[in-house]
N, C-alpha and C. Protein backbone atom coordinates (compact mmCIF):
# COMPACT_ATOMS: atom_id res chain seq x y z
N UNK A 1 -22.99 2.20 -49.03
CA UNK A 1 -21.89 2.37 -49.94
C UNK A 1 -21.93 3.80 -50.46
N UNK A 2 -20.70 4.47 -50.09
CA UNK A 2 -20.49 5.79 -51.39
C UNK A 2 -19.32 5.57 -52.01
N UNK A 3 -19.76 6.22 -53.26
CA UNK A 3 -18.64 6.95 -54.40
C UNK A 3 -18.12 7.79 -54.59
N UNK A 4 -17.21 7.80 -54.12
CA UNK A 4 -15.90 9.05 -54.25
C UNK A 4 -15.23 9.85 -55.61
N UNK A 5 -15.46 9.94 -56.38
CA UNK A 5 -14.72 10.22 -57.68
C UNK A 5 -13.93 11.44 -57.68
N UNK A 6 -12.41 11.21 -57.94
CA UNK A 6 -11.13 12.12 -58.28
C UNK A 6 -10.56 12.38 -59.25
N UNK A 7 -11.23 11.88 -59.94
CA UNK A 7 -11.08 12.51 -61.82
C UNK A 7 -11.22 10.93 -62.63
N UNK A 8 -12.06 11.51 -63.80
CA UNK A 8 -12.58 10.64 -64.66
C UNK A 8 -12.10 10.99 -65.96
N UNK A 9 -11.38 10.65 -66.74
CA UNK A 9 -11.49 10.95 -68.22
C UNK A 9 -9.60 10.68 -68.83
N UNK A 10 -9.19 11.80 -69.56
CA UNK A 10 -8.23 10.91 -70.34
C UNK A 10 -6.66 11.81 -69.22
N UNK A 11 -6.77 12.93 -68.37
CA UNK A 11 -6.15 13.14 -67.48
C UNK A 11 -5.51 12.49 -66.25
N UNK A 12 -6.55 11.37 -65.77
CA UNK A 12 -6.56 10.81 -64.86
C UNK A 12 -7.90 10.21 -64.24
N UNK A 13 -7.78 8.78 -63.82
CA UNK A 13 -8.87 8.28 -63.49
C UNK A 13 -8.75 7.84 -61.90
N UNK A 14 -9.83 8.14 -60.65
CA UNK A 14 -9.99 7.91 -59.55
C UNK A 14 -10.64 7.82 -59.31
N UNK A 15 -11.25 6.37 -58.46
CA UNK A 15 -12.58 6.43 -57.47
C UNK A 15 -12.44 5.79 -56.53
N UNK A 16 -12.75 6.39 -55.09
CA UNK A 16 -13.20 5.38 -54.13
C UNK A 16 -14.58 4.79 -53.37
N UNK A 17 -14.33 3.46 -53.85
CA UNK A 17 -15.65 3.38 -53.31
C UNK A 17 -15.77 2.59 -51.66
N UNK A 18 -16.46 3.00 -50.66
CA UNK A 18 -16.64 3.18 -49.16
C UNK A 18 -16.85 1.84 -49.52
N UNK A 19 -16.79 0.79 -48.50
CA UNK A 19 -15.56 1.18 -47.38
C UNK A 19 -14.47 0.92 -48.02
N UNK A 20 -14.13 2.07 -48.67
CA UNK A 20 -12.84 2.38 -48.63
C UNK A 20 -12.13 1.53 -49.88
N UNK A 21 -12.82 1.31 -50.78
CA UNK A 21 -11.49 0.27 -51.68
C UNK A 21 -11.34 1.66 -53.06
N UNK A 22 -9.99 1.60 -53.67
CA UNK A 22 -9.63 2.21 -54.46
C UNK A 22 -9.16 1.79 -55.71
N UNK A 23 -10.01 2.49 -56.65
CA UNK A 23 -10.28 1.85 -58.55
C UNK A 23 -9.50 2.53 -59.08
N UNK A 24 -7.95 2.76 -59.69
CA UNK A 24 -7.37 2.80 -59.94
C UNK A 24 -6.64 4.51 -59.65
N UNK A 25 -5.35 4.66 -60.14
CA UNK A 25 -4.61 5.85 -59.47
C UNK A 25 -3.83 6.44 -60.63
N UNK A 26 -4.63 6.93 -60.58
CA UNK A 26 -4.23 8.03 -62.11
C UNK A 26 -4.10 9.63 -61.61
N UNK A 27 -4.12 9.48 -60.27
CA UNK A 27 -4.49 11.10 -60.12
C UNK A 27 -3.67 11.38 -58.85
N UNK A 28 -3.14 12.00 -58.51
CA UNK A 28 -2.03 12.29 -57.32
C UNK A 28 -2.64 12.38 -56.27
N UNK A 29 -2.60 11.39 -55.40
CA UNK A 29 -2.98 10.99 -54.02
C UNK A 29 -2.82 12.57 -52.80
N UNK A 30 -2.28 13.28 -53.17
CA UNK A 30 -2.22 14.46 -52.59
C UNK A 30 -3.58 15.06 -52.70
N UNK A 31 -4.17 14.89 -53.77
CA UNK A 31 -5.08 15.52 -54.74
C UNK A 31 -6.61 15.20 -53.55
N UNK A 32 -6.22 14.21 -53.03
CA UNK A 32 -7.33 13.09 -52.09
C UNK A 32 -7.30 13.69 -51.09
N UNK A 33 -8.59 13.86 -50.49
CA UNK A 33 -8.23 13.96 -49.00
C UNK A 33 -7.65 13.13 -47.76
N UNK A 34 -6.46 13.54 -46.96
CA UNK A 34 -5.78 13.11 -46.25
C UNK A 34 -6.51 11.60 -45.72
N UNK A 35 -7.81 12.14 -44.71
CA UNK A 35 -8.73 11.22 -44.35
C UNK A 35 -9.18 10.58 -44.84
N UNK A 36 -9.45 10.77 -46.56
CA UNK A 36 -9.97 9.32 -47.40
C UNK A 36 -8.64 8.22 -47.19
N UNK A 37 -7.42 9.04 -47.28
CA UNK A 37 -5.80 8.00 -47.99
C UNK A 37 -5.76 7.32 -46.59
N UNK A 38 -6.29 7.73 -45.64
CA UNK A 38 -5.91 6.62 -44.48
C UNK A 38 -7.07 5.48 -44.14
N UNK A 39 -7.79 5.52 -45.17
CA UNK A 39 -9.12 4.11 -44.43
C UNK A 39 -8.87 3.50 -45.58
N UNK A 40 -8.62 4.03 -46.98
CA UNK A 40 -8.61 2.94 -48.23
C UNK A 40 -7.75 1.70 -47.74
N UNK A 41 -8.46 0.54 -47.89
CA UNK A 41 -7.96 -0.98 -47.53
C UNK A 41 -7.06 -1.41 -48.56
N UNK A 42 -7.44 -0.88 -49.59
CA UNK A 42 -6.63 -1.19 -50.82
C UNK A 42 -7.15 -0.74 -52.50
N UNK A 43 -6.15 -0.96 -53.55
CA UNK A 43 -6.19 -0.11 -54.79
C UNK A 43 -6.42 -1.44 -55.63
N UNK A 44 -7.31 -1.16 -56.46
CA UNK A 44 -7.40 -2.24 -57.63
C UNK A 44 -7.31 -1.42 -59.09
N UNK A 45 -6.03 -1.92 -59.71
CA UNK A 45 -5.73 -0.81 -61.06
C UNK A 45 -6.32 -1.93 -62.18
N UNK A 46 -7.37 -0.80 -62.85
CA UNK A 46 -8.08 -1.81 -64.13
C UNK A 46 -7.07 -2.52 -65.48
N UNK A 47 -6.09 -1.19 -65.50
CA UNK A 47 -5.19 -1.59 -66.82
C UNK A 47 -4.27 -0.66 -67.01
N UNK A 48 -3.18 -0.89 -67.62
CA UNK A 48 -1.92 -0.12 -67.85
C UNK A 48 -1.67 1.40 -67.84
N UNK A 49 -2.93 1.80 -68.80
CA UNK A 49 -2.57 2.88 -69.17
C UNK A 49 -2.68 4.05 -67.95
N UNK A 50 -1.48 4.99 -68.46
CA UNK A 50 -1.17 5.81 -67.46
C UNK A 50 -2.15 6.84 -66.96
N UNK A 51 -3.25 7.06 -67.34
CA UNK A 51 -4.39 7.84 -66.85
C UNK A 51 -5.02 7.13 -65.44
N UNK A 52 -4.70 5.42 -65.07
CA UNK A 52 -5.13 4.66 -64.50
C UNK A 52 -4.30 4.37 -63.51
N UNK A 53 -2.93 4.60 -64.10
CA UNK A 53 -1.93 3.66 -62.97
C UNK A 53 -0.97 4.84 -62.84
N UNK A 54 -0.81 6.16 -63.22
CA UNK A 54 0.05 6.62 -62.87
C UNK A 54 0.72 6.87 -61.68
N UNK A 55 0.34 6.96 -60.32
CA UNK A 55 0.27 7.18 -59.48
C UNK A 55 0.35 6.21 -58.67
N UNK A 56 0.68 4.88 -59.37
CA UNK A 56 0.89 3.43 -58.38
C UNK A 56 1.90 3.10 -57.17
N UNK A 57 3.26 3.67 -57.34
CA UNK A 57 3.97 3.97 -56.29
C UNK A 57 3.77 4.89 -55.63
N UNK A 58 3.23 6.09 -56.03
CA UNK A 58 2.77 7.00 -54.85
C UNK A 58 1.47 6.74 -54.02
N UNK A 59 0.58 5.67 -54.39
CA UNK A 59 -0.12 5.06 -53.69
C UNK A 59 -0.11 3.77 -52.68
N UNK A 60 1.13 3.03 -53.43
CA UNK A 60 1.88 2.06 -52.51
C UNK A 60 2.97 2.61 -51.41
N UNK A 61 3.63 3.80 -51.49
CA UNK A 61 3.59 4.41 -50.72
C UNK A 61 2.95 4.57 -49.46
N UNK A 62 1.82 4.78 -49.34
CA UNK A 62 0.75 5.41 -48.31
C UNK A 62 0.53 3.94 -47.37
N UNK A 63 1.30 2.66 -48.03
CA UNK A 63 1.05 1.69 -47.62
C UNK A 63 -0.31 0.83 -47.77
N UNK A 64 -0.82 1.37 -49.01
CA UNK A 64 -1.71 0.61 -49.71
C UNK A 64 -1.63 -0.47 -50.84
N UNK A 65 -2.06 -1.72 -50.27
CA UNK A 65 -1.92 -2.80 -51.32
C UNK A 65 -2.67 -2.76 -52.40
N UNK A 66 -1.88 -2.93 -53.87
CA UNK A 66 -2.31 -2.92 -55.24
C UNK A 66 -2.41 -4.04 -55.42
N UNK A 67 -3.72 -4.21 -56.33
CA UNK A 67 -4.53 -5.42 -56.89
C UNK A 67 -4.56 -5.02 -58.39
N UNK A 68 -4.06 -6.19 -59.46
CA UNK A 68 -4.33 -6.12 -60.73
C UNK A 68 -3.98 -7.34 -61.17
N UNK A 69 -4.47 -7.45 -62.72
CA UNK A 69 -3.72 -9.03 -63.30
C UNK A 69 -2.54 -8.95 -63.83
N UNK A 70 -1.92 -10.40 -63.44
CA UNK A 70 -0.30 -10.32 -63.65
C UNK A 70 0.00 -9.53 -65.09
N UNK A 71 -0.49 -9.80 -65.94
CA UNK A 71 -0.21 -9.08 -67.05
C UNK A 71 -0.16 -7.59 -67.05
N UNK A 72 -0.70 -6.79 -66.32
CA UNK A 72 -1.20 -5.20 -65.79
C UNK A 72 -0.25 -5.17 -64.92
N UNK A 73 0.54 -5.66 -63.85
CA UNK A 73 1.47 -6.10 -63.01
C UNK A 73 3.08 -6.11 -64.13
N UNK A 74 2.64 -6.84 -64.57
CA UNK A 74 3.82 -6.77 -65.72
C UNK A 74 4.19 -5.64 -66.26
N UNK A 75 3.57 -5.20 -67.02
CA UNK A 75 3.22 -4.04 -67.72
C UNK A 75 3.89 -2.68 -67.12
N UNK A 76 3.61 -2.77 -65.97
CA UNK A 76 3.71 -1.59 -64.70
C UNK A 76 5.30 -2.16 -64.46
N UNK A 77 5.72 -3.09 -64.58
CA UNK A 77 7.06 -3.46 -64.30
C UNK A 77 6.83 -3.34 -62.22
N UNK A 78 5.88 -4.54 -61.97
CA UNK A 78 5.93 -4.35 -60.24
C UNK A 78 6.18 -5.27 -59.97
């Protein structure tokens, strides 16, 4: 297993961890390397706030499935 981290704190939060799953999208998928955005299996967003989820359609985009609880789902209006 590795850990990927793409920003941590109140800017934006990103990590991936091998193989490949992705902890929330707070940080512009551009920002990622090309080759990480094509093996991530999928995104799991912890909670609403926009440091975490900003970047949720531009990650569903890439054709990556988002994982969260309906309420966080809600929230996000998805």
């Amino acid at each position: 297993m590795e850990i990927l981290s793409y920003g941590s704190g109140s800017s934006g939060n990103c990590t991936v961890i091998t193989p490949y799953i992705m902890v929330d999208a707070g940080i512009n998928p551009r920002k990622i390397p090309q080759e990480v955005m094509r093996k991530v299996d999928f995104c799991l967003i912890t909670h609403e706030h926009g440091d975490h989820s900003r970047y949720i359609k531009a990650i569903r985009n890439y054709g990556i499935d988002v994982y969260a609880t309906a309420g966080t789902l809600k929230k996000l209006e998805i």
